[in-house]
PDB file of N, CA and C in Angstrom:
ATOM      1  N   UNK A   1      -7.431  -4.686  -4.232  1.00  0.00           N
ATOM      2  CA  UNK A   1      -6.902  -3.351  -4.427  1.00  0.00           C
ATOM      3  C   UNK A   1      -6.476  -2.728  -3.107  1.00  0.00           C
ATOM      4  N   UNK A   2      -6.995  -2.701  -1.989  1.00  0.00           N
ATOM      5  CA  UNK A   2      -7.039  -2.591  -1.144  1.00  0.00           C
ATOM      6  C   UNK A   2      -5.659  -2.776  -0.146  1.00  0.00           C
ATOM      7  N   UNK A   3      -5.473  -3.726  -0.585  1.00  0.00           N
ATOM      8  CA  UNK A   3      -3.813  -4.623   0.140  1.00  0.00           C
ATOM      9  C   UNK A   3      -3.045  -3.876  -1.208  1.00  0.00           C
ATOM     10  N   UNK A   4      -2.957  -3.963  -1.491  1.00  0.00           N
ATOM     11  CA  UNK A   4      -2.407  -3.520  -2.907  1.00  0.00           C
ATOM     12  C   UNK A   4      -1.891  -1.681  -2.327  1.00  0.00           C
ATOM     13  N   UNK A   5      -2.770  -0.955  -2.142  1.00  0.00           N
ATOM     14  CA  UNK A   5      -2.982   0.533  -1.796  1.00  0.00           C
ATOM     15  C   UNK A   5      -2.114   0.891   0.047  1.00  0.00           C
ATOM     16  N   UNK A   6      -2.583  -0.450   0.656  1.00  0.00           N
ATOM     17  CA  UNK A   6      -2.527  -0.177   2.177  1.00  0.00           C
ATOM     18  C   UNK A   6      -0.862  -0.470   1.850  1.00  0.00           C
ATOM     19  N   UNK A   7      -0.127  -0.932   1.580  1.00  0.00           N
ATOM     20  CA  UNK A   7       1.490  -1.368   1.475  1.00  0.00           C
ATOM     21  C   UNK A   7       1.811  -0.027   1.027  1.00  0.00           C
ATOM     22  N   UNK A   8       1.635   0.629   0.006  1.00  0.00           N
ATOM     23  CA  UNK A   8       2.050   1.864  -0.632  1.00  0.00           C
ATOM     24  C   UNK A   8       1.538   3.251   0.012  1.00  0.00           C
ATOM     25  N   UNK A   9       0.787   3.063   0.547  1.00  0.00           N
ATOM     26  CA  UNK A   9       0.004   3.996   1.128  1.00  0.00           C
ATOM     27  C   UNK A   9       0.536   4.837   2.555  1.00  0.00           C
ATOM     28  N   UNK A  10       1.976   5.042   3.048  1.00  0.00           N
ATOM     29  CA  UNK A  10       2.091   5.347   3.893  1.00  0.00           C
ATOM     30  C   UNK A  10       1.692   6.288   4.542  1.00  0.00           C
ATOM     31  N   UNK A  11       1.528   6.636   5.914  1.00  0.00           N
ATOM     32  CA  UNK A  11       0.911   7.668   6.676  1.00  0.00           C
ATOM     33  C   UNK A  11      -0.465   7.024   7.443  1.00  0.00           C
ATOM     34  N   UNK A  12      -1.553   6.283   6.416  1.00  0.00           N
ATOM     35  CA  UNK A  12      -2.481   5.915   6.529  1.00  0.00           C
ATOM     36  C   UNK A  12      -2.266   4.258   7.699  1.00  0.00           C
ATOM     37  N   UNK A  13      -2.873   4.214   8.649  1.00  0.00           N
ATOM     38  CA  UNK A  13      -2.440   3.004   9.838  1.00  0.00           C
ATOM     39  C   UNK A  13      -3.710   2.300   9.078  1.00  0.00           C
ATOM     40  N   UNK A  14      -3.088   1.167   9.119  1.00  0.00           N
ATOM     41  CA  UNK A  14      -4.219   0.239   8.353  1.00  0.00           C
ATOM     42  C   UNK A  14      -5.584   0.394   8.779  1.00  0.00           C
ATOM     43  N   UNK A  15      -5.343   0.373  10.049  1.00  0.00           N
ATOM     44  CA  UNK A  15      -7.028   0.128  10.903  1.00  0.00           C
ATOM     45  C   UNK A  15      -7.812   1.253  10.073  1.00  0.00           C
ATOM     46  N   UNK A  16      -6.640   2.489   9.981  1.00  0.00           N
ATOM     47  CA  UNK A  16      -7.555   4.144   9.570  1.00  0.00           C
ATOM     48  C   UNK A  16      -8.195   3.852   8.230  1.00  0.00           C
ATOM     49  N   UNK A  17      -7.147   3.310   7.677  1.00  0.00           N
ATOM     50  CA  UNK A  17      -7.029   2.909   5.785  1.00  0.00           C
ATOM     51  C   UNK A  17      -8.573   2.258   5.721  1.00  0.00           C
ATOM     52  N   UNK A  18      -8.713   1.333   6.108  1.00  0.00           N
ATOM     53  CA  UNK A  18      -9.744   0.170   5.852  1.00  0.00           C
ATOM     54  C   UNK A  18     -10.910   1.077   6.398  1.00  0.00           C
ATOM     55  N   UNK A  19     -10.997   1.709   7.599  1.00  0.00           N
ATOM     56  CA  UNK A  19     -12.127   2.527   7.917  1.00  0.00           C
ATOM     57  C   UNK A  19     -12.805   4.086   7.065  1.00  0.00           C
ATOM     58  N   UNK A  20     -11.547   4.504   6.707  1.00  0.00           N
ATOM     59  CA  UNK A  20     -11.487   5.770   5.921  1.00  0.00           C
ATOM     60  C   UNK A  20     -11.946   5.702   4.196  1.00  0.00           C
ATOM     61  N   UNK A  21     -11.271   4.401   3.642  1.00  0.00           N
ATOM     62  CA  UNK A  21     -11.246   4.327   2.066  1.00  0.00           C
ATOM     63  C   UNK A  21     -12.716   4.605   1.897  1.00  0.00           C
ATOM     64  N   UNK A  22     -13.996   3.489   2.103  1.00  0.00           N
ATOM     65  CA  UNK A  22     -15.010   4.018   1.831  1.00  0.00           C
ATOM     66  C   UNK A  22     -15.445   5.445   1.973  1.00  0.00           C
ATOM     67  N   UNK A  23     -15.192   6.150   2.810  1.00  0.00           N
ATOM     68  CA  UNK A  23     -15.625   7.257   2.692  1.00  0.00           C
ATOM     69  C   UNK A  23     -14.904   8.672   2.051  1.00  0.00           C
ATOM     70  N   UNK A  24     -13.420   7.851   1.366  1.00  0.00           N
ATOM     71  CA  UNK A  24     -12.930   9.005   0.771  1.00  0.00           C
ATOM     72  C   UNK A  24     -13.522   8.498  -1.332  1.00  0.00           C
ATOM     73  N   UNK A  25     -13.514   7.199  -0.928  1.00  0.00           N
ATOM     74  CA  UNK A  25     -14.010   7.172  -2.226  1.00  0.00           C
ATOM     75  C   UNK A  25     -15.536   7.231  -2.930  1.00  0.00           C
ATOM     76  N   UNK A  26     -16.490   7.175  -1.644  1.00  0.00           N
ATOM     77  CA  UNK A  26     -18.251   7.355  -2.068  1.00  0.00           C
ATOM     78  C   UNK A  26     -18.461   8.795  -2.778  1.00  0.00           C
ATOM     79  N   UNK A  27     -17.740   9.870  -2.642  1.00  0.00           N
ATOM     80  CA  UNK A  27     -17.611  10.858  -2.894  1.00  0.00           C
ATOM     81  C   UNK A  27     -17.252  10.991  -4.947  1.00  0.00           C
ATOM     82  N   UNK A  28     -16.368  10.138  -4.761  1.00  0.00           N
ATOM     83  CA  UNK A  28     -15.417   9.934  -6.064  1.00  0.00           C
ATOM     84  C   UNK A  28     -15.765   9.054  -6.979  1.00  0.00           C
ATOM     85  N   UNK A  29     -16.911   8.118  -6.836  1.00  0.00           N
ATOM     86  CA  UNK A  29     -17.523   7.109  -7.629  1.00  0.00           C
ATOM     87  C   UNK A  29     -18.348   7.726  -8.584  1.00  0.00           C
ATOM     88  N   UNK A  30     -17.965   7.044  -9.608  1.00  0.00           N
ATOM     89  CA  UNK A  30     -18.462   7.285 -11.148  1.00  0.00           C
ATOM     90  C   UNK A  30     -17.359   8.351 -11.971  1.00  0.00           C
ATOM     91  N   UNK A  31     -16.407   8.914 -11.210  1.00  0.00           N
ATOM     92  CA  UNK A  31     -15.167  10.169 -11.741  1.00  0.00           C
ATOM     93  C   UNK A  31     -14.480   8.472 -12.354  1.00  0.00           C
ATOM     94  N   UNK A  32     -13.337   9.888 -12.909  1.00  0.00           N
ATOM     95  CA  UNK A  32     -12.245   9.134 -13.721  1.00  0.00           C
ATOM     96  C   UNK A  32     -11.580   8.454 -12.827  1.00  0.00           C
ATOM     97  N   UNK A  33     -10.940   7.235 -13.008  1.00  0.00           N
ATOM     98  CA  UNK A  33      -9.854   6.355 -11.835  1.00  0.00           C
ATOM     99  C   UNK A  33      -8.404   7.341 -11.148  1.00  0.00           C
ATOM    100  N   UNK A  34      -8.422   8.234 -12.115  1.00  0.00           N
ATOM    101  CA  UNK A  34      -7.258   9.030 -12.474  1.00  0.00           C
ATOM    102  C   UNK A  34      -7.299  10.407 -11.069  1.00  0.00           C
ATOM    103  N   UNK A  35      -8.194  10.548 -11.108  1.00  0.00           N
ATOM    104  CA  UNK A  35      -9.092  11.690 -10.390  1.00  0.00           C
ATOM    105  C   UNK A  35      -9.088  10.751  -8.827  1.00  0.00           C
ATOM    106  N   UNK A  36      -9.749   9.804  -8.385  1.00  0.00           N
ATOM    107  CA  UNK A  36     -10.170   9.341  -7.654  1.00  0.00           C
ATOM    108  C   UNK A  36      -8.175   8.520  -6.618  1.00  0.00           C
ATOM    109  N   UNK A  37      -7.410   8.393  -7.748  1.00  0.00           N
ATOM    110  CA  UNK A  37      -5.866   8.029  -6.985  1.00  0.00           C
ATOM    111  C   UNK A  37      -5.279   9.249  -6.888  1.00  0.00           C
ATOM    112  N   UNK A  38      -5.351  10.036  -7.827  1.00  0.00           N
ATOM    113  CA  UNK A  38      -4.810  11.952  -7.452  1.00  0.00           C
ATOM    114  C   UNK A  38      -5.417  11.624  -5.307  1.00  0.00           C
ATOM    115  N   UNK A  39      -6.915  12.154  -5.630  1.00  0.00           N
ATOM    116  CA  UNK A  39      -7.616  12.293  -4.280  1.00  0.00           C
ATOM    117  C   UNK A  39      -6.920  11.058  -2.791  1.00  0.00           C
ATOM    118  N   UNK A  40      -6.745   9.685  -3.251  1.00  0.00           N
ATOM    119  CA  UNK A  40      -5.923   8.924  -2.533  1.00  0.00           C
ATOM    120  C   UNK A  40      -4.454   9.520  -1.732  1.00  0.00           C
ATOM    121  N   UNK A  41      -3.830  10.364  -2.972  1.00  0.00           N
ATOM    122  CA  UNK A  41      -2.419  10.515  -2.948  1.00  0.00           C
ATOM    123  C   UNK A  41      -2.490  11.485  -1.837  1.00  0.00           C
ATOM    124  N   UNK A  42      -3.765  12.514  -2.528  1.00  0.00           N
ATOM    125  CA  UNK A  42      -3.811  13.842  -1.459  1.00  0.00           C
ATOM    126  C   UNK A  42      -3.827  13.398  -0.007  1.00  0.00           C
ATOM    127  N   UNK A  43      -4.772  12.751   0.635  1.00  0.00           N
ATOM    128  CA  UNK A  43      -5.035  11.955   1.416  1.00  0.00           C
ATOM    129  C   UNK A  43      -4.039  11.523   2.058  1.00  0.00           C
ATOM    130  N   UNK A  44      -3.433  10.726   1.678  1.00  0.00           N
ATOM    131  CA  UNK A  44      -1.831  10.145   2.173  1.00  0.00           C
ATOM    132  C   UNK A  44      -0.868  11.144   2.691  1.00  0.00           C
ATOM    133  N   UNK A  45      -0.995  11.989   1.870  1.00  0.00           N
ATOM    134  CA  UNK A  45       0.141  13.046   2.251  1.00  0.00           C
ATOM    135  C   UNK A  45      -0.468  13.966   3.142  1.00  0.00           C
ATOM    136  N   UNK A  46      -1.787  14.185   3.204  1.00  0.00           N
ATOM    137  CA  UNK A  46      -2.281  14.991   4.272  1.00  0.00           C
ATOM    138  C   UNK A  46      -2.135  14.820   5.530  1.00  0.00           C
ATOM    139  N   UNK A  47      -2.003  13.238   5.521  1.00  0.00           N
ATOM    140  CA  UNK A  47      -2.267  12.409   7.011  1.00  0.00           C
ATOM    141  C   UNK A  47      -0.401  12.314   7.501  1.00  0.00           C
ATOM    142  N   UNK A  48       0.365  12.843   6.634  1.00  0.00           N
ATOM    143  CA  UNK A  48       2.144  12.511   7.152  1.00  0.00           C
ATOM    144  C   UNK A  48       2.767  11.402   6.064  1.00  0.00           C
ATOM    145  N   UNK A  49       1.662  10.923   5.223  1.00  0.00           N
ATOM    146  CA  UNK A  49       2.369   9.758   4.341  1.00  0.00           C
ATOM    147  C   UNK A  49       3.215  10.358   2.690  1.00  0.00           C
ATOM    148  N   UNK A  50       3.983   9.549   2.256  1.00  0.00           N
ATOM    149  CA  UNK A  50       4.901   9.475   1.078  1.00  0.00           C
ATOM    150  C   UNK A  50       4.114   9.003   0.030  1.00  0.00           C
ATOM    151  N   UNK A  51       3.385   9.011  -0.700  1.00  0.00           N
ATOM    152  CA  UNK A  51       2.570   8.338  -1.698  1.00  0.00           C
ATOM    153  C   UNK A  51       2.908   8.507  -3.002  1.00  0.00           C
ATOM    154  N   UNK A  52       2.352   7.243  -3.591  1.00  0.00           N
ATOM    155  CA  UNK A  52       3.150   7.072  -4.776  1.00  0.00           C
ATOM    156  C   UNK A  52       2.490   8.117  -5.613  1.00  0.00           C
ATOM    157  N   UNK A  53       2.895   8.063  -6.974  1.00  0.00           N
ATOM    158  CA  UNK A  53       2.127   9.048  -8.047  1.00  0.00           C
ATOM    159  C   UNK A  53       0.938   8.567  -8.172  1.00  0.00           C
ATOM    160  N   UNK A  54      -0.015   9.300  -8.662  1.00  0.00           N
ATOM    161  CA  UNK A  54      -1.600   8.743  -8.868  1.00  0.00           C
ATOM    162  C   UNK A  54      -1.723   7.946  -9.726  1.00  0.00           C
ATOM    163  N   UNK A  55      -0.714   8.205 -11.026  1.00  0.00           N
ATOM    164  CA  UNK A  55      -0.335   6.951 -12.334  1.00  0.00           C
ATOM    165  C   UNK A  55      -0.068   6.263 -11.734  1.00  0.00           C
ATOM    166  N   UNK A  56       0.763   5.817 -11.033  1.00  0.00           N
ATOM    167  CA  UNK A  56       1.270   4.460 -10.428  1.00  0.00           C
ATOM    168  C   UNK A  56      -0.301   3.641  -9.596  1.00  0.00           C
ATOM    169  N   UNK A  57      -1.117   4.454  -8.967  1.00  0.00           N
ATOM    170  CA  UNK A  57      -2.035   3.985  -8.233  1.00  0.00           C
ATOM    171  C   UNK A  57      -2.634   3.135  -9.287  1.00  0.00           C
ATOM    172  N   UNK A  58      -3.123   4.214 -10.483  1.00  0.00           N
ATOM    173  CA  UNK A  58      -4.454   3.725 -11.348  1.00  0.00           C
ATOM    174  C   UNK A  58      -3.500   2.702 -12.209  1.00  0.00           C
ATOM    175  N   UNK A  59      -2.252   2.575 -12.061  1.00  0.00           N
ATOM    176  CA  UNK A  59      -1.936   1.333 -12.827  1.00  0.00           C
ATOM    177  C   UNK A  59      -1.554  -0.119 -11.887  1.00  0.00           C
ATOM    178  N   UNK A  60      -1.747   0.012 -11.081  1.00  0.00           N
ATOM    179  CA  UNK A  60      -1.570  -0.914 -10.003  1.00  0.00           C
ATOM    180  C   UNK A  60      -3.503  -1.564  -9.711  1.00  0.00           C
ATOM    181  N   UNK A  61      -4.087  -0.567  -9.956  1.00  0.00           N
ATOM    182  CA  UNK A  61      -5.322  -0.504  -9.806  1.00  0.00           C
ATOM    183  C   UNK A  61      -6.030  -1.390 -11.294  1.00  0.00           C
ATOM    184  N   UNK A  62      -5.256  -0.926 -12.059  1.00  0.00           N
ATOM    185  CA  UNK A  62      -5.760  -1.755 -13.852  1.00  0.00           C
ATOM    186  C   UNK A  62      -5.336  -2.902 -13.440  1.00  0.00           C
ATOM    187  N   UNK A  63      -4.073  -3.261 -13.232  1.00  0.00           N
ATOM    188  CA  UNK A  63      -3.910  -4.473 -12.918  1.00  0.00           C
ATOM    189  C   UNK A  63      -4.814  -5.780 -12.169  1.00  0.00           C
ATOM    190  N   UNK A  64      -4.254  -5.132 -11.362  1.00  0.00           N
ATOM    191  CA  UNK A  64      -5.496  -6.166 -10.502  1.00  0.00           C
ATOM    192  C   UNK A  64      -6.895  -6.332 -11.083  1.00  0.00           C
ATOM    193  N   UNK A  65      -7.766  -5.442 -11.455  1.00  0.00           N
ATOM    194  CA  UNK A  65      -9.047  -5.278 -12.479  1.00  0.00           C
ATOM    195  C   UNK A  65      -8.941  -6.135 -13.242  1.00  0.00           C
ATOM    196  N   UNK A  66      -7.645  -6.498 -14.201  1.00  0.00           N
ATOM    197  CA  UNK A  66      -7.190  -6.843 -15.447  1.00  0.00           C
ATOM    198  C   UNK A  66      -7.221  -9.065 -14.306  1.00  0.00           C
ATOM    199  N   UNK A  67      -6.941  -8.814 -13.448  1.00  0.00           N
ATOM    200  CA  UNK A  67      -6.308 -10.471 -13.147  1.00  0.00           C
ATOM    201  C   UNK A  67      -7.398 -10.474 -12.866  1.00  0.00           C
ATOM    202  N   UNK A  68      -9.118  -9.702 -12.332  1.00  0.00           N
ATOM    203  CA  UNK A  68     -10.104 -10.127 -11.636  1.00  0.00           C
ATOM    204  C   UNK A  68     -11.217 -10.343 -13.214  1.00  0.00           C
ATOM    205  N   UNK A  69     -11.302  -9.671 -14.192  1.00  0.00           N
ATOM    206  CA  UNK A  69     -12.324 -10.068 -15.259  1.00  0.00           C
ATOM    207  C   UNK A  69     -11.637 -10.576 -16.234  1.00  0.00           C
ATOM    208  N   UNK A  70     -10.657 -11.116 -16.524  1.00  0.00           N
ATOM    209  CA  UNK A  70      -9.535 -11.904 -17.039  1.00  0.00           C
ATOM    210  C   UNK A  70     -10.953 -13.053 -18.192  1.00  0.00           C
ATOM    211  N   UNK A  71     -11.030 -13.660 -16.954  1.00  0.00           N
ATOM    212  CA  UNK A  71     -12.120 -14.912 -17.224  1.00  0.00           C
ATOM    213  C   UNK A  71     -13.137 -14.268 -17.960  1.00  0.00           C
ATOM    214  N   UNK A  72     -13.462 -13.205 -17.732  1.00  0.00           N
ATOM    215  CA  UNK A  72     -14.994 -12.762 -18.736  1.00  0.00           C
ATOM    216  C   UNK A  72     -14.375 -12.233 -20.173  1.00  0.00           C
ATOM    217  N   UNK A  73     -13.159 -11.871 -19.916  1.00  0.00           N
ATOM    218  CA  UNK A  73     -13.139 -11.299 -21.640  1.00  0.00           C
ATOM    219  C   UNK A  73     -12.591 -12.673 -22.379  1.00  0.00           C
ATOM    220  N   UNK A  74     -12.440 -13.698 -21.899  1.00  0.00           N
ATOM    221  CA  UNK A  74     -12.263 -14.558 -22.388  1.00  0.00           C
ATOM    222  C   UNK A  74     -13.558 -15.172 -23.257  1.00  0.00           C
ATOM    223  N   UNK A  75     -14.789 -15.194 -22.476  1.00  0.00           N
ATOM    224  CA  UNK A  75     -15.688 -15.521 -22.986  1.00  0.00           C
ATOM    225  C   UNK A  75     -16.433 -14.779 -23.927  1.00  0.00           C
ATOM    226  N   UNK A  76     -15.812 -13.543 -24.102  1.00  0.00           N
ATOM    227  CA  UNK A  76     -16.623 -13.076 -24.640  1.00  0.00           C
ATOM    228  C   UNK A  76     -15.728 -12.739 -26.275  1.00  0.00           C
ATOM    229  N   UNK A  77     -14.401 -13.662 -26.193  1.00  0.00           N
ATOM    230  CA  UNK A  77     -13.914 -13.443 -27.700  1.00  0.00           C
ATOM    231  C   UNK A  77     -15.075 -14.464 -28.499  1.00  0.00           C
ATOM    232  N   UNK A  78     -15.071 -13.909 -29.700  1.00  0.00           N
ATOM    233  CA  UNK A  78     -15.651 -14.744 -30.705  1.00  0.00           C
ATOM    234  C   UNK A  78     -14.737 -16.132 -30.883  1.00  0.00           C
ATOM    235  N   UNK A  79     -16.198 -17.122 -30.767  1.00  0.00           N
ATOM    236  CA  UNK A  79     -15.468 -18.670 -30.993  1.00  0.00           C
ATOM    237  C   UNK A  79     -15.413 -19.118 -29.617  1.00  0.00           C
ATOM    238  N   UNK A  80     -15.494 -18.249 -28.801  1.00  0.00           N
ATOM    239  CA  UNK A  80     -15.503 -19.156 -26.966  1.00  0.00           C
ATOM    240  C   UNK A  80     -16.848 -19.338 -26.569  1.00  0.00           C
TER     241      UNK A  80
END
Protein backbone atom coordinates (compact mmCIF):
# COMPACT_ATOMS: atom_id res chain seq x y z
CA UNK A 1 0.00 0.00 0.00
CA UNK A 2 2.58 2.02 0.80
CA UNK A 3 4.40 2.21 -2.78
CA UNK A 4 1.09 2.30 -4.01
CA UNK A 5 0.28 5.83 -1.81
CA UNK A 6 4.10 7.20 -2.03
CA UNK A 7 3.72 7.50 -6.26
CA UNK A 8 0.34 9.39 -5.79
CA UNK A 9 1.08 11.09 -2.89
CA UNK A 10 2.77 14.22 -3.97
CA UNK A 11 4.28 16.87 -1.68
CA UNK A 12 5.20 14.07 0.75
CA UNK A 13 9.45 13.21 -0.01
CA UNK A 14 9.52 9.62 0.40
CA UNK A 15 12.05 9.57 3.23
CA UNK A 16 9.08 12.01 5.09
CA UNK A 17 6.24 9.54 3.69
CA UNK A 18 7.74 6.30 5.15
CA UNK A 19 8.69 8.19 8.47
CA UNK A 20 5.39 10.16 8.88
CA UNK A 21 2.61 7.38 7.66
CA UNK A 22 2.82 5.55 10.97
CA UNK A 23 2.16 8.31 12.87
CA UNK A 24 -0.54 9.92 10.84
CA UNK A 25 -2.29 6.68 10.78
CA UNK A 26 -1.91 5.24 14.76
CA UNK A 27 -4.28 7.95 15.41
CA UNK A 28 -6.84 6.65 12.67
CA UNK A 29 -6.79 2.86 13.35
CA UNK A 30 -9.93 1.07 13.86
CA UNK A 31 -12.01 4.42 11.87
CA UNK A 32 -13.52 3.84 8.56
CA UNK A 33 -10.76 3.38 5.53
CA UNK A 34 -12.74 6.26 4.09
CA UNK A 35 -11.96 8.62 7.03
CA UNK A 36 -8.38 7.52 7.45
CA UNK A 37 -7.51 8.44 3.08
CA UNK A 38 -9.78 11.81 3.54
CA UNK A 39 -6.91 12.40 6.62
CA UNK A 40 -3.96 11.12 3.99
CA UNK A 41 -5.31 13.58 1.33
CA UNK A 42 -5.39 16.39 4.05
CA UNK A 43 -1.89 15.66 4.79
CA UNK A 44 -0.64 15.79 1.25
CA UNK A 45 -2.03 18.94 0.55
CA UNK A 46 -0.94 20.46 3.75
CA UNK A 47 2.66 19.60 3.08
CA UNK A 48 2.41 21.47 -0.92
CA UNK A 49 1.15 18.09 -2.50
CA UNK A 50 -1.81 17.40 -5.31
CA UNK A 51 -3.59 14.33 -3.93
CA UNK A 52 -5.79 12.17 -5.30
CA UNK A 53 -9.51 11.91 -3.99
CA UNK A 54 -9.83 9.84 -0.79
CA UNK A 55 -12.19 7.35 -3.03
CA UNK A 56 -9.48 6.82 -5.23
CA UNK A 57 -7.07 6.12 -2.12
CA UNK A 58 -9.54 3.58 -0.37
CA UNK A 59 -9.96 1.98 -3.76
CA UNK A 60 -6.46 1.57 -4.62
CA UNK A 61 -6.19 0.52 -1.00
CA UNK A 62 -9.18 -2.46 -1.54
CA UNK A 63 -7.25 -3.51 -4.16
CA UNK A 64 -4.22 -4.42 -3.07
CA UNK A 65 -6.12 -5.97 0.29
CA UNK A 66 -8.18 -7.83 -2.35
CA UNK A 67 -4.56 -9.38 -4.27
CA UNK A 68 -3.09 -9.92 -0.48
CA UNK A 69 -6.17 -12.35 1.15
CA UNK A 70 -7.12 -13.53 -2.31
CA UNK A 71 -5.73 -17.05 -1.10
CA UNK A 72 -7.83 -17.11 2.17
CA UNK A 73 -11.21 -16.50 0.69
CA UNK A 74 -10.47 -19.11 -1.44
CA UNK A 75 -10.30 -21.49 1.26
CA UNK A 76 -12.81 -20.62 2.86
CA UNK A 77 -15.57 -21.22 -0.13
CA UNK A 78 -17.51 -24.29 0.62
CA UNK A 79 -16.00 -27.51 -1.07
CA UNK A 80 -12.20 -26.12 -0.75
Amino acid sequence: MRQGLRKNTYGLGSRYFDRYLPWLYSPATGRQTIYQMMRLAEEARKHGGTPCDPLDYKWQYLNLLQGKITHRLVTLRPGS
